[in-house]
Protein backbone atom coordinates (compact mmCIF):
# COMPACT_ATOMS: atom_id res chain seq x y z
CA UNK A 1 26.22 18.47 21.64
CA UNK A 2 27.96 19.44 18.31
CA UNK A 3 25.72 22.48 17.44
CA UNK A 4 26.15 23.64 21.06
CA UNK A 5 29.79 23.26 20.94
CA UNK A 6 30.70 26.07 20.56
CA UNK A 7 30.32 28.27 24.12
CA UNK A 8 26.56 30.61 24.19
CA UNK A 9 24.26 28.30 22.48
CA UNK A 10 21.50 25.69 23.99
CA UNK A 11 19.37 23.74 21.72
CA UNK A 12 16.22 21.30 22.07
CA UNK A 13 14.35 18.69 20.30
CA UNK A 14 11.43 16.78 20.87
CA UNK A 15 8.27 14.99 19.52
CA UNK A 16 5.22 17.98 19.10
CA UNK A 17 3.10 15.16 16.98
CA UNK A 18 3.63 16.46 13.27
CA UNK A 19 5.36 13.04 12.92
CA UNK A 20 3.65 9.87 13.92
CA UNK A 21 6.16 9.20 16.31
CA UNK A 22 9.75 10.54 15.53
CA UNK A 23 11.15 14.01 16.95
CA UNK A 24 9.86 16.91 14.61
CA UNK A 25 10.96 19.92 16.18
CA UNK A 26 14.08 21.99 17.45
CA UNK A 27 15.23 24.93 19.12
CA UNK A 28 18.53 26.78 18.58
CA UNK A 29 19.24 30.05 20.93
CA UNK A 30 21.96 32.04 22.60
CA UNK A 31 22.22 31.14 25.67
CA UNK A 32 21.48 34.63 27.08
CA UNK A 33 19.13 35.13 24.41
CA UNK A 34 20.85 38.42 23.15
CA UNK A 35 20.71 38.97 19.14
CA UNK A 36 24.08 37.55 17.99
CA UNK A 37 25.63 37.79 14.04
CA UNK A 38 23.81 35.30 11.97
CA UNK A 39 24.72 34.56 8.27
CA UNK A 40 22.15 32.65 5.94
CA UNK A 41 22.22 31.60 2.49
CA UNK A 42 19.02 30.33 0.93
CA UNK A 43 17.55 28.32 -1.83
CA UNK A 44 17.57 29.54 -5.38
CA UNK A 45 14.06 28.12 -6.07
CA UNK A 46 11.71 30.99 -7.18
CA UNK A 47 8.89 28.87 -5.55
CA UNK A 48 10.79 29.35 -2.06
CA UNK A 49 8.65 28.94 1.17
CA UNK A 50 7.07 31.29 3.78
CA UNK A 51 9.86 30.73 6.01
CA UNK A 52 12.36 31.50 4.03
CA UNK A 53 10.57 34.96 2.76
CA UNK A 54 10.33 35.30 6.45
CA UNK A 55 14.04 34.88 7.36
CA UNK A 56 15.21 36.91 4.33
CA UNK A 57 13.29 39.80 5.45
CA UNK A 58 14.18 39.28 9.38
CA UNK A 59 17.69 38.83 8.40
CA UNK A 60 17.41 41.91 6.43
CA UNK A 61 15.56 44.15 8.51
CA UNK A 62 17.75 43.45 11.45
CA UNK A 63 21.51 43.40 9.74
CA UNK A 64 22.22 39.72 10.40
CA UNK A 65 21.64 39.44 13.65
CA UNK A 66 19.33 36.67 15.61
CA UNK A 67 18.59 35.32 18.83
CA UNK A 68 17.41 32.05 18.07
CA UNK A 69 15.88 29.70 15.29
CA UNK A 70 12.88 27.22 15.56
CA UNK A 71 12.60 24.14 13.41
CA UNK A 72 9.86 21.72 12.35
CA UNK A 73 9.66 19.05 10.35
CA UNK A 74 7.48 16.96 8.44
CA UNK A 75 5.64 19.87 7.00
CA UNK A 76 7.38 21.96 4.44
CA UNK A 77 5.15 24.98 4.99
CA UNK A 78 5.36 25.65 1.17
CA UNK A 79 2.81 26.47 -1.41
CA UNK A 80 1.01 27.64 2.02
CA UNK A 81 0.52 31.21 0.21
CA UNK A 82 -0.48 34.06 2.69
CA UNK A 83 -1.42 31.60 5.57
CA UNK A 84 1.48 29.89 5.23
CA UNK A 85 3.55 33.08 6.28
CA UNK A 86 1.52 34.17 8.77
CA UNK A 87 1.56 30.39 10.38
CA UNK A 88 5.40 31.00 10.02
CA UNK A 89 5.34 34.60 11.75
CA UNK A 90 2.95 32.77 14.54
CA UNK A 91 5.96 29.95 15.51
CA UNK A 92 8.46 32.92 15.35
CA UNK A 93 6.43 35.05 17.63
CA UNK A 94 5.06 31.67 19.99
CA UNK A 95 8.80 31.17 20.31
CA UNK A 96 9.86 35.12 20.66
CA UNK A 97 7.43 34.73 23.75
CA UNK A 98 8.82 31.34 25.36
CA UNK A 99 12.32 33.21 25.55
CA UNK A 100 11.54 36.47 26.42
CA UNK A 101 13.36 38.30 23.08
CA UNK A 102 11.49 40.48 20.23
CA UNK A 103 9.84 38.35 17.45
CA UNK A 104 11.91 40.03 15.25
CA UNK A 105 15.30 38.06 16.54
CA UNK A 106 13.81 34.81 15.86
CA UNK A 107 14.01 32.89 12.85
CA UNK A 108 11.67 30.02 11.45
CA UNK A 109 12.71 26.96 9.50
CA UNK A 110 10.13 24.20 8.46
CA UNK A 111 10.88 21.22 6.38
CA UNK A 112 8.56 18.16 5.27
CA UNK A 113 5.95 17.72 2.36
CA UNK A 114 4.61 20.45 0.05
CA UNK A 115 1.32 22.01 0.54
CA UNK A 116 -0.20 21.18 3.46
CA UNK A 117 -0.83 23.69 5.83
CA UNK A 118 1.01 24.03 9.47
CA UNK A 119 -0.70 21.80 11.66
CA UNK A 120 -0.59 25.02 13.91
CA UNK A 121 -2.76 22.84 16.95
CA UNK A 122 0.05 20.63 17.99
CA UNK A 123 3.05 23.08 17.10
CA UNK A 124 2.36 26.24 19.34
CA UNK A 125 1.97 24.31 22.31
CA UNK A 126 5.41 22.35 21.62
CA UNK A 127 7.10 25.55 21.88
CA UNK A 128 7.06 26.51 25.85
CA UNK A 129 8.32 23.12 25.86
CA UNK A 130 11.10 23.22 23.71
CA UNK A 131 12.31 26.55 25.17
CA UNK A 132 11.78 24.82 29.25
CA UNK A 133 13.93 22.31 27.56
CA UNK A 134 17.02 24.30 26.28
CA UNK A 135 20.25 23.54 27.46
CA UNK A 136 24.03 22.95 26.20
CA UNK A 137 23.56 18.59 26.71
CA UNK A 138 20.31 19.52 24.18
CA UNK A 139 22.29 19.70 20.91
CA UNK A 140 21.60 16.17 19.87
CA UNK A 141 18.01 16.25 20.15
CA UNK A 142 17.67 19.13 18.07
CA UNK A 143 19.94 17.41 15.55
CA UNK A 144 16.89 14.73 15.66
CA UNK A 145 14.22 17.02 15.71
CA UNK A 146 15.43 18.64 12.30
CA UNK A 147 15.28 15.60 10.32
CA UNK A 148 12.46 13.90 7.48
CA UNK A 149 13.70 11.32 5.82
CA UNK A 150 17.38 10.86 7.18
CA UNK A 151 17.93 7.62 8.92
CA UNK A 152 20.68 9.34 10.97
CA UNK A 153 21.59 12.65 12.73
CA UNK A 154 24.18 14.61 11.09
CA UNK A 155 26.49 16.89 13.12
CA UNK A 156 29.86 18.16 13.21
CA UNK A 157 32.55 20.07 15.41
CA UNK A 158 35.66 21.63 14.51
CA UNK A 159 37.90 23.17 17.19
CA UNK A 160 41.05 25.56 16.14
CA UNK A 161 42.91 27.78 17.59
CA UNK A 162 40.57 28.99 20.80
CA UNK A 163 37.40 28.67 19.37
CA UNK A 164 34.85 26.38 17.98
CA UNK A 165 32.86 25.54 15.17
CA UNK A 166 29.52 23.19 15.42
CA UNK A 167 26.52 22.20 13.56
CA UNK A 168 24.05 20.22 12.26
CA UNK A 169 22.11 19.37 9.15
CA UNK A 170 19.39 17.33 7.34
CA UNK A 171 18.60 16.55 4.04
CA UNK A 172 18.57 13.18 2.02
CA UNK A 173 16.61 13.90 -0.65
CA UNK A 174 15.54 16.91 -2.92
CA UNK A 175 19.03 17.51 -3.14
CA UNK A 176 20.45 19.34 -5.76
CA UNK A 177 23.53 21.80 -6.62
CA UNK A 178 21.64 24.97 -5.61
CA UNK A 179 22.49 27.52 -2.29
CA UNK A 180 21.90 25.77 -0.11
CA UNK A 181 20.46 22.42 -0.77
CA UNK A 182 19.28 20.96 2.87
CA UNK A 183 18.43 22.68 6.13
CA UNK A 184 21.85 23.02 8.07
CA UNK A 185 22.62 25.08 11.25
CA UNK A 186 26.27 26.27 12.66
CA UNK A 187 27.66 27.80 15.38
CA UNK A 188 30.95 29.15 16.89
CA UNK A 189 32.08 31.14 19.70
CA UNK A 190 34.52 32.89 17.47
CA UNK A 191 33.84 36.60 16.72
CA UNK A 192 33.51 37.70 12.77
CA UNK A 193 32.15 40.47 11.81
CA UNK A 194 29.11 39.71 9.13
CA UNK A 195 30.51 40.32 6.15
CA UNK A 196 32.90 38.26 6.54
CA UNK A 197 31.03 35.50 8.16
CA UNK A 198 28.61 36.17 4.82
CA UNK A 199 31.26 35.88 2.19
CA UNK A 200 32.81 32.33 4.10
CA UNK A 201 29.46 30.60 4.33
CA UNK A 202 28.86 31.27 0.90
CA UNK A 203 32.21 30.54 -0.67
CA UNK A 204 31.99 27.10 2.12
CA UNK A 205 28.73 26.52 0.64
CA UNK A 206 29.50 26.26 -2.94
CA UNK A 207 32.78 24.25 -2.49
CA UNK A 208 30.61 21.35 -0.17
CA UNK A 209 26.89 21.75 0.01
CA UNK A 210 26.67 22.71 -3.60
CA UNK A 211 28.05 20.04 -4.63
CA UNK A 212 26.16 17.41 -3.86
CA UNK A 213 23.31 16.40 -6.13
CA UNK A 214 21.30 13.40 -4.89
CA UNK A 215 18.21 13.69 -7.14
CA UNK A 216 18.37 17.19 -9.23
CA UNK A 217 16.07 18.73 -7.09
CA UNK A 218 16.26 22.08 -5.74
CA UNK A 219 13.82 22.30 -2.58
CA UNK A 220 11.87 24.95 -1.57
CA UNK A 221 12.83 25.52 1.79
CA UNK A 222 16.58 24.78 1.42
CA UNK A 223 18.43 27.44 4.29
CA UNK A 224 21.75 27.47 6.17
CA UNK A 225 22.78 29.44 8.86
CA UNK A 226 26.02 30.46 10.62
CA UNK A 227 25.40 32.25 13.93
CA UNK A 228 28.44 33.60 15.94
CA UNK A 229 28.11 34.23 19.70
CA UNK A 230 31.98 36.24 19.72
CA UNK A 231 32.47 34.65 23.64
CA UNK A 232 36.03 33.85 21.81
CA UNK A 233 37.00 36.69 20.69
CA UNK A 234 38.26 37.07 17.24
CA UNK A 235 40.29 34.61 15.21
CA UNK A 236 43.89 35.16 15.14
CA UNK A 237 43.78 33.53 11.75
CA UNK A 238 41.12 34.20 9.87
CA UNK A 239 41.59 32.31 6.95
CA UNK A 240 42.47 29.44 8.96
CA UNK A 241 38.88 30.18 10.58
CA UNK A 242 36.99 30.44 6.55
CA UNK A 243 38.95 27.00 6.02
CA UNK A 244 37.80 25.58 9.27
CA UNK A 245 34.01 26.32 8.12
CA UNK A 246 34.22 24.50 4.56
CA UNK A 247 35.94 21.33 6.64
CA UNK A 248 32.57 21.89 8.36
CA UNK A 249 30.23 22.29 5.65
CA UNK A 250 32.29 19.53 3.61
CA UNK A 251 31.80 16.86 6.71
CA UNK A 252 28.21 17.48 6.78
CA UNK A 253 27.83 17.23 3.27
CA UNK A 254 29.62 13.81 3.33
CA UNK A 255 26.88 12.54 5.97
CA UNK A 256 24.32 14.04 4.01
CA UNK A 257 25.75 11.61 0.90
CA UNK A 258 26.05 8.77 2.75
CA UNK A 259 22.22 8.86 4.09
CA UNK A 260 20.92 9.85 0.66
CA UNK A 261 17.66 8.12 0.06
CA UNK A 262 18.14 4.70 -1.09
CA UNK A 263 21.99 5.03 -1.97
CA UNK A 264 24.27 2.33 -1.91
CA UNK A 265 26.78 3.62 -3.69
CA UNK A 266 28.47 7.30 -3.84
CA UNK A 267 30.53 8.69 -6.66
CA UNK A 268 32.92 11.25 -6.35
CA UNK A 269 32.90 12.87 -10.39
CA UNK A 270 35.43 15.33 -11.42
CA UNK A 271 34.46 16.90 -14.56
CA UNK A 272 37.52 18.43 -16.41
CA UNK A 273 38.57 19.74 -19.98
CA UNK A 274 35.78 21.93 -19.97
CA UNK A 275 36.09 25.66 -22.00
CA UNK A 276 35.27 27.33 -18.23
CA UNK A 277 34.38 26.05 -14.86
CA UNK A 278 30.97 27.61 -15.52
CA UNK A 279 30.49 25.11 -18.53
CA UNK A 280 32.39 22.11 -16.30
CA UNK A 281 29.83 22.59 -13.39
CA UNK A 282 26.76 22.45 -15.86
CA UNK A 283 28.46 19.04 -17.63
CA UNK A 284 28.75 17.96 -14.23
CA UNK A 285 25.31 18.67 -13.12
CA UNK A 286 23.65 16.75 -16.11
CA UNK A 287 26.15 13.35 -15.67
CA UNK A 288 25.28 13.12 -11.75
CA UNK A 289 21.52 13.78 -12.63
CA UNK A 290 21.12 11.22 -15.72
CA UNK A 291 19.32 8.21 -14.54
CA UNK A 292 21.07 5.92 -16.85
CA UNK A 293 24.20 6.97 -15.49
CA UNK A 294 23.15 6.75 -11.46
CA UNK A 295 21.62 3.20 -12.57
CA UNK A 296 24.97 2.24 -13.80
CA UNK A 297 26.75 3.65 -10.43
CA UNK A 298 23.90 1.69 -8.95
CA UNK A 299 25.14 -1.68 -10.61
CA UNK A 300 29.07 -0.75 -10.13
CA UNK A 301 28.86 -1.01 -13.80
CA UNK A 302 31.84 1.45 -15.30
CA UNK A 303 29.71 2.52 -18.45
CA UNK A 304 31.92 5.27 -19.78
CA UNK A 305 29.55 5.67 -22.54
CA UNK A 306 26.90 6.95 -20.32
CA UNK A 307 29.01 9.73 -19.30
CA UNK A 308 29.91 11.12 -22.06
CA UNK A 309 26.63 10.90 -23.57
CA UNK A 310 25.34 12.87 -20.54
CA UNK A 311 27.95 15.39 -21.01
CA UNK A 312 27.72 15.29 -24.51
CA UNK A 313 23.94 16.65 -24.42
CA UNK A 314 24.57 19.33 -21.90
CA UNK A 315 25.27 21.83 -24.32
CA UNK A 316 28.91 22.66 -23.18
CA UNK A 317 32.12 22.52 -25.35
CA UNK A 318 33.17 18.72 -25.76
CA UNK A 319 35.87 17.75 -28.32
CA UNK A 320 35.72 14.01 -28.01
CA UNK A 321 38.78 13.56 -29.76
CA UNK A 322 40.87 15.49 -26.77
CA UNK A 323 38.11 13.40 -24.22
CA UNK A 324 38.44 10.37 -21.92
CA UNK A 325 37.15 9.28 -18.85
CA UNK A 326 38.68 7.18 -15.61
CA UNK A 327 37.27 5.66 -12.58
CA UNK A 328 39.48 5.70 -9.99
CA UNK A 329 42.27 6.75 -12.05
CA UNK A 330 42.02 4.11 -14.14
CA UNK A 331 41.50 5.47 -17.83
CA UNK A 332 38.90 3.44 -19.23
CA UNK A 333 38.23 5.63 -22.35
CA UNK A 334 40.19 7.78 -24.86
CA UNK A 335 39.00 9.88 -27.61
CA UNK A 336 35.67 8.57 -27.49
CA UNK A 337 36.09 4.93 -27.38
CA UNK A 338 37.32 2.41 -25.32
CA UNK A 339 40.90 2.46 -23.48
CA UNK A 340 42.62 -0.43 -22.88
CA UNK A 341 42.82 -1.46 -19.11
CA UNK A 342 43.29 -3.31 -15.89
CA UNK A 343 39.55 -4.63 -15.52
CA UNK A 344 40.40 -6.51 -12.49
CA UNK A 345 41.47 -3.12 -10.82
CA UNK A 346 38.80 -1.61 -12.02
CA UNK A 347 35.72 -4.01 -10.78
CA UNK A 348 38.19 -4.00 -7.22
CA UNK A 349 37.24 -0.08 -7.32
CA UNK A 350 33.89 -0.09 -8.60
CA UNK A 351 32.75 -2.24 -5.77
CA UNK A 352 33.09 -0.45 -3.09
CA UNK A 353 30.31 2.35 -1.96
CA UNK A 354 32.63 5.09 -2.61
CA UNK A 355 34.30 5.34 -6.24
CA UNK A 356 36.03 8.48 -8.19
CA UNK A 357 35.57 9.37 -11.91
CA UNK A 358 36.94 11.78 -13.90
CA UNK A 359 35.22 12.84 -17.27
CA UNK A 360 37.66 15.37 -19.21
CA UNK A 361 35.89 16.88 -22.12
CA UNK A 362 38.79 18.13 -24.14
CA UNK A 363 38.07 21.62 -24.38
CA UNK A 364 39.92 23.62 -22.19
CA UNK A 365 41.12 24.29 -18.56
CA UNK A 366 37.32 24.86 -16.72
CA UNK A 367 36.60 21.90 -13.93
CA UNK A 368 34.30 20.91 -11.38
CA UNK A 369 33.45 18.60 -8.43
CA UNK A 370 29.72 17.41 -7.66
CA UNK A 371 28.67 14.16 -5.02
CA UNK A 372 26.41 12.11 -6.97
CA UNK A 373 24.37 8.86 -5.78
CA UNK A 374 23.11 6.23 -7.36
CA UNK A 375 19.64 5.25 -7.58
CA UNK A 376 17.92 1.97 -7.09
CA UNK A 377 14.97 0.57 -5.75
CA UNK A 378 15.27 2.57 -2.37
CA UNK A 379 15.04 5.68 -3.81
CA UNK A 380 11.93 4.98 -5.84
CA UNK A 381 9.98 3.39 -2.75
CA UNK A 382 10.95 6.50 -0.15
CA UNK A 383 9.52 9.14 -2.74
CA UNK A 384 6.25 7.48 -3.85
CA UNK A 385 4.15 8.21 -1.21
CA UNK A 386 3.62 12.30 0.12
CA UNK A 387 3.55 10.92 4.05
């Protein structure tokens, strides 16, 4: 029950028949279905969906407050056009109904493939259902009801000092270093007023979410959420409260890695040396998104050269005489060429599904962290069919 953790939310899932046969929908509420704060970060992407034009201007409109959020997936609802938003404003207001609240305090989320339209018949009557259904125990089907492509549910809690944090994500794919780069839902019973709550999702969200790039795309519906019932009162530490939200984010993220599509192997790259951490996050960007370099990861094959060719064509500051790289500490290459070192200790850490790298371009003082996968066969079979 991780994204009903915390005390005032209930949550549902179930199977409305978008998917052949796994769960494709969810329900997140307050339990008394009263408008609570709600902070939201959304995808970059200038080719965003309805339902996130929808939840900008809800969130908007209403000063960060909601009641409840409904989820599908399977269908993306994007490059839907006009009848894609008012499918979207039709499962807000279905679900605005079921509970009993305005259809202004419910938000819409919809994940899935690209231009298709809503299959509307099978969704709107899923929703009395899914609201009959709410309950605290109904956290974990609404974790399943969220996901596409993930083999696994992802959720989280993390409990300080009185009060609680939960949540839940999805996202395996179309994953790229862009606010907010899955669908992803938290809750906690603490109360923070929004601003706040604004500023620590977003500063949370770039230290975890945004840093991990599984394929270099940015999707179209990408959304998290923070809502905040305040049954706890408020945090006697607040900061400890902001940290407690990036150990959140930053779990999630990892289980979001680990179910990436096709991945067998995760790298953990550190870009330093860089003239600016603006300049360190773009090197880092174009290493974890090369091909050649994720088909090396993919072969636990430590070709340095890769790297630095990758970084070397980003159009950032590289000195390659001040350069090197490591992988897990071990240097491997100095000033552009090889290093002598322990190759034994370095196949040892190469082989195992999680490795660290470190590329330091010799410039300056900028770094940056990004998750990267590797890509093999898996990936290639999961996106080449649309269904």
């Amino acid at each position: 029950m991780s994204v009903t953790a915390p005390e005032g939310f209930v949550a549902a899932g179930l199977h409305a028949g978008i998917k052949k046969s796994r769960p494709d929908m969810a329900l997140l509420a307050t339990e008394d279905r009263q408008p609570v704060t709600c902070a939201a970060v959304f995808t970059q992407n200038k080719f965003s969906a309805p339902p996130v034009q929808l939840d900008r201007a809800l969130l908007e409109a209403s000063g960060g407050r909601a009641a409840a959020v409904v989820i599908n997936s399977g269908n993306a609802n994007a490059g839907t056009g006009a009848a894609g938003l008012a499918d979207a404003r039709a499962m807000g207001a279905a679900t605005a109904q079921a509970l009993g609240v305005g259809a202004t305090d419910v938000l819409v989320c919809s994940t899935g493939i690209i231009g298709t339209p809503l299959p509307m018949d099978v969704i709107l009557p899923a929703i009395p259902t899914l609201s009959a259904n709410l309950s605290v125990e109904g956290g974990a089907k609404a974790a399943e009801g969220i996901l596409t492509t993930d083999h696994v549910a992802k959720e989280v809690v993390v409990r300080g000092a009185g009060w609680t944090i939960g949540g839940m994500a999805k996202g395996c794919g179309m994953i790229a270093p862009n606010m907010a780069t899955m669908l992803a839902f938290l809750t906690t019973d603490a109360d923070v007023p929004l601003s706040t709550l604004q500023a620590m999702l977003k500063v949370a969200s770039d230290a975890t979410f945004n840093t991990l790039n599984v394929d270099g795309a940015t999707s179209t519906n990408d959304t998290a959420m923070l809502f905040a019932s305040g049954r706890k009162g408020a945090p006697s530490d607040i900061d400890g409260f902001g940290r407690a939200v990036e150990e959140a984010c930053r779990q999630l993220t990892l289980k979001m890695a680990h179910d990436a599509e096709g991945m067998t192997r995760l790298a953990h790259l550190h870009v330093t040396g860089a003239a600016n951490d603006a300049e360190a996050r773009i090197a880092a960007k174009n290493i974890a998104e090369n091909n050649l370099v994720k088909c090396s990861w993919y072969g636990a094959d430590p070709y340095w050269g890769r790297l630095l060719a990758a970084a070397g064509s980003a159009g950032v500051a590289l000195d390659v005489e001040k350069s090197f790289v490591s992988y897990g500490g071990i240097r491997v290459a100095q000033g552009g060429t090889n290093f002598a070192h322990d190759a034994q200790a370095l196949t040892e850490h190469m082989l195992g599904q999680e490795f660290r790298i470190e590329v330091n371009l010799g410039s300056g003082d900028g770094e940056a962290r990004v998750i990267g996968v590797d890509l093999g066969p898996g990936y290639i079979k999961e996106n080449s069919v649309t269904s």
